[in-house]
N, C-alpha and C. Protein backbone atom coordinates (compact mmCIF):
# COMPACT_ATOMS: atom_id res chain seq x y z
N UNK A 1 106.40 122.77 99.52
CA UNK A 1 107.79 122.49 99.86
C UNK A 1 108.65 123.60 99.30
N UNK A 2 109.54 124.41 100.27
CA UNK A 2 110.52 125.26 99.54
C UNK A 2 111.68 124.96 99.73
N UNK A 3 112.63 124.78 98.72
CA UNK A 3 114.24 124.76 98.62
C UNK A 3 115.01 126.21 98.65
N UNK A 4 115.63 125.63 99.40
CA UNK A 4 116.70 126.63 99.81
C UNK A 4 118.46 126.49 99.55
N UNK A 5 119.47 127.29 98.75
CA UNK A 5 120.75 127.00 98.74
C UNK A 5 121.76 126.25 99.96
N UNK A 6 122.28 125.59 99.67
CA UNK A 6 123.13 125.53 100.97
C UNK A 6 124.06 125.97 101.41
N UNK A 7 124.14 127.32 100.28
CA UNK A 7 125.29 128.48 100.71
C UNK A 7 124.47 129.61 101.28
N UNK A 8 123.24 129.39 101.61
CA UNK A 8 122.37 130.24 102.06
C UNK A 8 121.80 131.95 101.81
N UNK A 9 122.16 131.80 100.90
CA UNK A 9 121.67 133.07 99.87
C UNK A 9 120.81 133.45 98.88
N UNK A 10 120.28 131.93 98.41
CA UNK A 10 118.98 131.78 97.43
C UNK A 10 118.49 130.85 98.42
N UNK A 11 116.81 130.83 97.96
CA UNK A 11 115.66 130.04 98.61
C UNK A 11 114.62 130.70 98.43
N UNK A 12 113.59 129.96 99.24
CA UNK A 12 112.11 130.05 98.96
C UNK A 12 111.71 129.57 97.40
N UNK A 13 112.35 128.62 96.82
CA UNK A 13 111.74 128.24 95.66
C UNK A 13 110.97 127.28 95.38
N UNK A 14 110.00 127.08 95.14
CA UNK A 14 109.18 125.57 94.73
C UNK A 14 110.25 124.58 93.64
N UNK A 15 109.71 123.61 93.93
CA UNK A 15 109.81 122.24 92.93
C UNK A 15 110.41 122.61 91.61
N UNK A 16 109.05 122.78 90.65
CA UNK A 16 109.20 122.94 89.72
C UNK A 16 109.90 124.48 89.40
N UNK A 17 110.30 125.27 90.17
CA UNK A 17 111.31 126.65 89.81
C UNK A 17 112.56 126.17 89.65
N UNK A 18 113.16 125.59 90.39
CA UNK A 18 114.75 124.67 90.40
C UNK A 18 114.33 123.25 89.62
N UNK A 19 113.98 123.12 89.38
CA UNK A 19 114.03 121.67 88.37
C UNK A 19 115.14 121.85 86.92
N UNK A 20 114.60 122.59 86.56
CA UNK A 20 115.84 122.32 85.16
C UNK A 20 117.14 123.98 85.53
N UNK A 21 116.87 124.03 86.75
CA UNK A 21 117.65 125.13 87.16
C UNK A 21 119.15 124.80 87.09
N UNK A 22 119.77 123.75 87.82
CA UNK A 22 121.18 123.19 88.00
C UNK A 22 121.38 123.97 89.56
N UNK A 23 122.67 124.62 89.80
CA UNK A 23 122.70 124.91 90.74
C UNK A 23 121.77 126.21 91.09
N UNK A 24 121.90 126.78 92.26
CA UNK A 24 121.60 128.06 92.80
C UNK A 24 122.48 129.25 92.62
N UNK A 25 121.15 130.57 92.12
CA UNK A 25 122.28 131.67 91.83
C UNK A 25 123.52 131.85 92.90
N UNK A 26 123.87 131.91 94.09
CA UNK A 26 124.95 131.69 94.78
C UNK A 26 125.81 130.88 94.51
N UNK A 27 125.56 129.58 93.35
CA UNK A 27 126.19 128.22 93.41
C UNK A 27 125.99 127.54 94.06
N UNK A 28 125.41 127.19 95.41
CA UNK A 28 124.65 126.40 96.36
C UNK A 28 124.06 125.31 95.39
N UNK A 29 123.78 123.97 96.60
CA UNK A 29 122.93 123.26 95.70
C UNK A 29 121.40 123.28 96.23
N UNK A 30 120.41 123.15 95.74
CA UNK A 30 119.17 123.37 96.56
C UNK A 30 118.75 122.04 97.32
N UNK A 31 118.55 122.32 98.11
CA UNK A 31 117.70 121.37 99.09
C UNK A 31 116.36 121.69 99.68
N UNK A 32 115.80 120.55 100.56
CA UNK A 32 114.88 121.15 100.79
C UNK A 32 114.87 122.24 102.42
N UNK A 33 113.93 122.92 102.45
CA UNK A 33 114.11 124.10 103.48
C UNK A 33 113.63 123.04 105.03
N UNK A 34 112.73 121.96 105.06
CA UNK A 34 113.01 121.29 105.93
C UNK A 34 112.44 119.55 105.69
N UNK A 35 112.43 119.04 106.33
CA UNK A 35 111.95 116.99 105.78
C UNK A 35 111.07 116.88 106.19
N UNK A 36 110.05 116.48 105.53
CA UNK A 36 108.49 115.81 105.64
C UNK A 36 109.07 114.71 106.42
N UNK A 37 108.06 114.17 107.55
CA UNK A 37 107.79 112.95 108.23
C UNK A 37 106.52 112.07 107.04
N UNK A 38 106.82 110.74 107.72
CA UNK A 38 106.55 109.75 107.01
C UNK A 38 106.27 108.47 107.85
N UNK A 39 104.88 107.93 107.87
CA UNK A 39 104.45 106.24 108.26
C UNK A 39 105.44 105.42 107.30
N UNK A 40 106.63 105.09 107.67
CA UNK A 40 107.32 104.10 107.24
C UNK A 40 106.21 102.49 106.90
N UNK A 41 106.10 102.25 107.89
CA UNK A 41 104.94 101.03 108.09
C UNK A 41 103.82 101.13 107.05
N UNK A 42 103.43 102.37 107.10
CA UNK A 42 102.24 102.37 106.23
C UNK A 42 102.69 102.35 104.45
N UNK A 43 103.70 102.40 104.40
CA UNK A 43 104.13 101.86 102.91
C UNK A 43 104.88 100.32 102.63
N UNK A 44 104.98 99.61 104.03
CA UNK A 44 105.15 98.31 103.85
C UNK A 44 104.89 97.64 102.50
N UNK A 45 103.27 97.72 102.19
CA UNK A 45 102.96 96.62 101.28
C UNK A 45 103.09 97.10 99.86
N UNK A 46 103.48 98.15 99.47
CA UNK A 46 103.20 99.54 98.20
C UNK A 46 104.19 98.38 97.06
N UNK A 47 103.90 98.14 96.02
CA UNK A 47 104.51 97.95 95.06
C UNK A 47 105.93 99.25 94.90
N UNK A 48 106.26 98.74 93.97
CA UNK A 48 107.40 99.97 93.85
C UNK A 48 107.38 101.25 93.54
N UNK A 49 106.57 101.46 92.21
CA UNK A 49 106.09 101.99 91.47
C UNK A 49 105.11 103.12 92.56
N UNK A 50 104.35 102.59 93.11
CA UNK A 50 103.17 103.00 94.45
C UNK A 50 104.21 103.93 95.77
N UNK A 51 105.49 102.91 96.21
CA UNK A 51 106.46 103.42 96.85
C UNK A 51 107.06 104.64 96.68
N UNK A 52 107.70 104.49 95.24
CA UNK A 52 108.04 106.01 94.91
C UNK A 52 107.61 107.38 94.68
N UNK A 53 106.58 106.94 94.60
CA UNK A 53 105.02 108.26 94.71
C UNK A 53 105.60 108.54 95.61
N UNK A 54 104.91 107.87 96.72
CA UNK A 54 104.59 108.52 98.33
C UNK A 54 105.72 109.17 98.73
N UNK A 55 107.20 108.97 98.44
CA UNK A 55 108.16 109.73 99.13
C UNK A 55 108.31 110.74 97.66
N UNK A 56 108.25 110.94 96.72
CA UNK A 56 108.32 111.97 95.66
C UNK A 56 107.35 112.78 95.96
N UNK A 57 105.97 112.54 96.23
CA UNK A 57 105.06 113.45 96.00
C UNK A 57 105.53 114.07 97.22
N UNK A 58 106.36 113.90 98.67
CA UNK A 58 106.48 114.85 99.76
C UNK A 58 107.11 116.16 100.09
N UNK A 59 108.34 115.69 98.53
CA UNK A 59 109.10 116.88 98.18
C UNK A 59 108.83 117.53 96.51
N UNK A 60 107.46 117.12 95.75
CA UNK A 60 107.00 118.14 94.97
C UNK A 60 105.63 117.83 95.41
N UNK A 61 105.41 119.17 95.36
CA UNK A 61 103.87 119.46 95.58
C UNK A 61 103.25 120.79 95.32
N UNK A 62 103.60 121.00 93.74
CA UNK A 62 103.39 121.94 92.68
C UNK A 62 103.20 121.33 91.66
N UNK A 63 102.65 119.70 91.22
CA UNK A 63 102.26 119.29 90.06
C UNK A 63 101.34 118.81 90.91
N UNK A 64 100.41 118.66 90.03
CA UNK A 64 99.19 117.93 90.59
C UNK A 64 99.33 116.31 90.74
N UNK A 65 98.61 115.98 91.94
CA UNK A 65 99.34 114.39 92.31
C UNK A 65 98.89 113.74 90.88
N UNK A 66 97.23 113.48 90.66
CA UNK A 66 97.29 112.79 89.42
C UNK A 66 98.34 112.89 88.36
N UNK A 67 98.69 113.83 88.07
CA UNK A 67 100.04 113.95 87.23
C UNK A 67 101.06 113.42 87.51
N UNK A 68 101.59 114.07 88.91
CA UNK A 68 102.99 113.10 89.51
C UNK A 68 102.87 111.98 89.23
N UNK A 69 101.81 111.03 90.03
CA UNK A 69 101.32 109.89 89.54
C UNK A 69 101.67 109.47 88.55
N UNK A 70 101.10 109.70 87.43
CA UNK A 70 100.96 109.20 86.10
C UNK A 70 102.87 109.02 85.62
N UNK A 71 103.63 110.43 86.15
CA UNK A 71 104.93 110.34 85.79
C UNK A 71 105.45 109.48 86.53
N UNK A 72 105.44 108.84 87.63
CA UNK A 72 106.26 108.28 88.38
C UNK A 72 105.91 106.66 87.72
N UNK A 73 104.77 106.37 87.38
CA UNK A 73 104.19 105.08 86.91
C UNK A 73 104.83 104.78 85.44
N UNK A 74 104.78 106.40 85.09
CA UNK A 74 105.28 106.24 83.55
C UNK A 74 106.70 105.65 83.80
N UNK A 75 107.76 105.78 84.99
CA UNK A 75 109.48 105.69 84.73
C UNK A 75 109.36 104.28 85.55
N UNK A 76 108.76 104.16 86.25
CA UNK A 76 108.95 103.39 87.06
C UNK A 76 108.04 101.50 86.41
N UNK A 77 108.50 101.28 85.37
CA UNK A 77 107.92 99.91 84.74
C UNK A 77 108.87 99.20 84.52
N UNK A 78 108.56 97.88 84.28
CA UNK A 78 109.18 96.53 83.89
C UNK A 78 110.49 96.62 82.79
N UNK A 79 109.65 97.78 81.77
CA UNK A 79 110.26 97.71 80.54
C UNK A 79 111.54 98.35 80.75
N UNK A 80 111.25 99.52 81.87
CA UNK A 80 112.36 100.45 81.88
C UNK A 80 113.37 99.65 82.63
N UNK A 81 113.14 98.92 83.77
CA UNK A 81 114.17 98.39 84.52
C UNK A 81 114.62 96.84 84.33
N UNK A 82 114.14 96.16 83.36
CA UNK A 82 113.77 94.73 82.99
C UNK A 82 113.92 93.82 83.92
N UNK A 83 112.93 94.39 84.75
CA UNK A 83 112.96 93.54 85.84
C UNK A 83 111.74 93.01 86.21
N UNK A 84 111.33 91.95 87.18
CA UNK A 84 110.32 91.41 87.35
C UNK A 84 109.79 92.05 88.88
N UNK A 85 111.17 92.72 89.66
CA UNK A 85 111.04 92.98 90.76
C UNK A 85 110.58 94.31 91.10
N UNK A 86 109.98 94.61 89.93
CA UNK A 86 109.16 95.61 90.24
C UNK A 86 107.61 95.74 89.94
N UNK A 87 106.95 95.73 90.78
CA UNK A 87 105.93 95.34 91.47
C UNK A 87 105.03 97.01 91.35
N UNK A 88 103.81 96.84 90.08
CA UNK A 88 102.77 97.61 89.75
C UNK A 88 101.45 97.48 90.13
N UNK A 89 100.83 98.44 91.22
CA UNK A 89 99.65 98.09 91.70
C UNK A 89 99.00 99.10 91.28
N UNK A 90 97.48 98.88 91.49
CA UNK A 90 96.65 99.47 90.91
C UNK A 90 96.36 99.98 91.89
């Protein structure tokens, strides 16, 4: 996935290059350069936790999924949101 400014003067950057970046040297904000498609349907049944993977991992994909994984499972718990309505599958 590459991000690109939306003042169109910086781009081609991965994920993790703009992550603790803030804006783009132009001042632009980065986005992505174009949108992954997606089986809506096929994430019907995904716990939450499971949910937010699948659309995170489409726009990074410069950490390794097991990793993403592990981070998205790590923010995404009970404790953090004290809620019951979030739903952890294995």
């Amino acid at each position: 996935m590459q991000y690109v400014s939306t003042r169109g003067h910086a781009g081609g950057q991965r994920f993790c290059d703009i992550l603790l970046e803030g804006l783009a040297p132009d001042g632009g904000l980065y986005v992505p350069a174009s949108y992954p498609r997606a089986d809506l349907a096929a994430w019907r049944g995904l716990g939450y936790a499971d949910l937010a993977f699948e659309v995170v991992r489409r726009f990074v994909d410069d950490i390794p999924e097991d990793d993403l994984r592990g981070l998205v499972r790590a923010a995404y718990t009970r404790e953090a949101f004290g809620s019951d309505a979030i739903v952890l599958q294995d």
